[in-house]
Protein backbone atom coordinates (compact mmCIF):
# COMPACT_ATOMS: atom_id res chain seq x y z
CA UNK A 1 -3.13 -2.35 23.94
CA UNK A 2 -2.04 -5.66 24.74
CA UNK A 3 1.38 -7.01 24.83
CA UNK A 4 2.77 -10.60 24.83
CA UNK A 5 6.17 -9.92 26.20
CA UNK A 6 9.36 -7.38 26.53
CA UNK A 7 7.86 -3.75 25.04
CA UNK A 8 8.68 -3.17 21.15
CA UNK A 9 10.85 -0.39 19.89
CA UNK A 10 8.78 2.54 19.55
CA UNK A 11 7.67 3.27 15.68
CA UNK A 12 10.79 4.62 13.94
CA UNK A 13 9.77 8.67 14.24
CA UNK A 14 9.95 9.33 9.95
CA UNK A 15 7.65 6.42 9.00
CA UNK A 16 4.93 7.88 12.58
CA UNK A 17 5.71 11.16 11.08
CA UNK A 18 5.23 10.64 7.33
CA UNK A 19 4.37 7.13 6.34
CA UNK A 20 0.92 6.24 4.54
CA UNK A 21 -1.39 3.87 6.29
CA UNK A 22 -1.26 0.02 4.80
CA UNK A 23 -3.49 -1.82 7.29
CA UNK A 24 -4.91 -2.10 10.61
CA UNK A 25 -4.50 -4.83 12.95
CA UNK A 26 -5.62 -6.08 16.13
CA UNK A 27 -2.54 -7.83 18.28
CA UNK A 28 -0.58 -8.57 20.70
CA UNK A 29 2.52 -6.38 20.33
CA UNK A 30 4.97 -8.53 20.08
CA UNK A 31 3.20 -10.53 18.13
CA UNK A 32 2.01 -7.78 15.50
CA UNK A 33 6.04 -6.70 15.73
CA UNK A 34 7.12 -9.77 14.45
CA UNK A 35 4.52 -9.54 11.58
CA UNK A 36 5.47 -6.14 10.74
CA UNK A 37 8.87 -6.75 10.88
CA UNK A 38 8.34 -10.05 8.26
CA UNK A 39 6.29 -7.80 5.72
CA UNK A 40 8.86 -4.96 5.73
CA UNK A 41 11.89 -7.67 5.32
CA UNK A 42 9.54 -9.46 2.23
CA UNK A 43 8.57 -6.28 0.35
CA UNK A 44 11.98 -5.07 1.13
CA UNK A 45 10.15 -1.66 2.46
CA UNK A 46 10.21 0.86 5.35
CA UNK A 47 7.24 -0.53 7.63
CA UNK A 48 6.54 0.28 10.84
CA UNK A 49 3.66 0.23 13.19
CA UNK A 50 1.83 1.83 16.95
CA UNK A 51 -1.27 1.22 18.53
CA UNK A 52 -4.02 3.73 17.92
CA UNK A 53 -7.08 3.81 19.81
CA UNK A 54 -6.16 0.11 20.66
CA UNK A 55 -5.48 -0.86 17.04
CA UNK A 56 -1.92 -1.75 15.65
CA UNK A 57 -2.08 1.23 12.85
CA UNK A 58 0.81 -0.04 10.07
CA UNK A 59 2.56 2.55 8.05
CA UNK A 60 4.71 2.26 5.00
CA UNK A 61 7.12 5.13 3.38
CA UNK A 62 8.15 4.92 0.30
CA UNK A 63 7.39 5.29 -3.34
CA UNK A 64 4.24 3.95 -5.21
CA UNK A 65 6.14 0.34 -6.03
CA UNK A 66 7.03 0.12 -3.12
CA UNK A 67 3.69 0.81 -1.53
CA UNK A 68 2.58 -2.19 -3.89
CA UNK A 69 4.78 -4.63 -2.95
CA UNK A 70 4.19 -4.07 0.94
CA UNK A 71 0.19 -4.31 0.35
CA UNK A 72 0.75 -7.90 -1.85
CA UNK A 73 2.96 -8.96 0.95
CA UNK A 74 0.60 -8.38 3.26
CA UNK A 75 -2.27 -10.21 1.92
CA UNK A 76 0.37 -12.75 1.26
CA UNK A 77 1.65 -13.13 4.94
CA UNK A 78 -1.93 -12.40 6.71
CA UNK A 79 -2.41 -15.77 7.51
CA UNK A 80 0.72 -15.76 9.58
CA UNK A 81 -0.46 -12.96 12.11
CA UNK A 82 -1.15 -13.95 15.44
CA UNK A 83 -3.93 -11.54 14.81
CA UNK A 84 -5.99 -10.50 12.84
CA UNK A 85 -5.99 -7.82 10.05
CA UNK A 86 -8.95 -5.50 10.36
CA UNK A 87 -8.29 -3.39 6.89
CA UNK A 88 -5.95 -3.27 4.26
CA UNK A 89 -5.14 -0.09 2.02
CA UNK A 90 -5.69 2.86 4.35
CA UNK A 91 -6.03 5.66 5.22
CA UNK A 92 -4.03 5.72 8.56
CA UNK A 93 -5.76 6.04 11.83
CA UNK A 94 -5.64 9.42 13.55
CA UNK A 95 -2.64 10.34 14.54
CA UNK A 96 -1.60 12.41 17.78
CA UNK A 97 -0.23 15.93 15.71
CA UNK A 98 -2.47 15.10 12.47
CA UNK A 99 -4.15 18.23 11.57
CA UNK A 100 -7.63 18.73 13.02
CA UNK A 101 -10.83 20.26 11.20
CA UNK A 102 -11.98 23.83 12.78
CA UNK A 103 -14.94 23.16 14.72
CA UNK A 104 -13.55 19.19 15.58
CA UNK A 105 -15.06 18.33 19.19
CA UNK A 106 -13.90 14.76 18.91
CA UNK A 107 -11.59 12.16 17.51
CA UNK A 108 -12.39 8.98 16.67
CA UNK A 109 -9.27 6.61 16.98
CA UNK A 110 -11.01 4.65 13.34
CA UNK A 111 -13.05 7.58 11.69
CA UNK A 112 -10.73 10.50 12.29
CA UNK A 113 -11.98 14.12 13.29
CA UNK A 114 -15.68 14.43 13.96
CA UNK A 115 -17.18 18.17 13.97
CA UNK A 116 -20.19 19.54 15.72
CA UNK A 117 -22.68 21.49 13.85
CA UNK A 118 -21.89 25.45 14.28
């Protein structure tokens, strides 16, 4: 996780908790703040991003329309990331708290739970 300056706010705790992955990004974190910042004010959404497995995982809440308009805007504004934008649509990367498969014996920060053979 790199970082290009003073430490971002940490991701506001409803969109961590229950937002819907958009994209993934790979960033500085100032720089992928300002980007995330730009798409929510655009789309005129709740947007909100935190590194993952080194990966700047961005999460929108909010209705269906609204889900649309952040995914245009960020095709729209992906030229202007000091970054670059790895996938767009989802689903999220794992999240610390997401629920886990019985039999998991890993977690893969891209790919999610991985279970062994029982």
């Amino acid at each position: 996780m790199a970082t290009d300056g003073p430490t971002p706010s940490p991701c506001n705790p409803a969109i961590f908790k229950k937002g819907k992955g958009v994209c993934v990004v790979d960033g500085s974190s100032n720089a992928v703040e300002r980007w995330v910042r730009r798409v929510a004010e655009k789309a005129k959404a709740k947007v909100d991003w935190h590194y993952s497995g080194g990966r700047a995982n961005v999460l929108h809440l909010g209705n269906e329309a609204s889900r649309q308009r952040v995914l245009k805007t960020i095709e729209e504004l992906e030229h202007e990331l000091d970054g670059r934008v790895l996938s767009i649509g989802g689903p999220a990367l794992y999240r610390a708290g997401d629920k886990v498969p019985k039999g998991a014996i890993a977690v893969d920060p891209d790919l999610g739970p991985i279970v062994g053979a029982v």
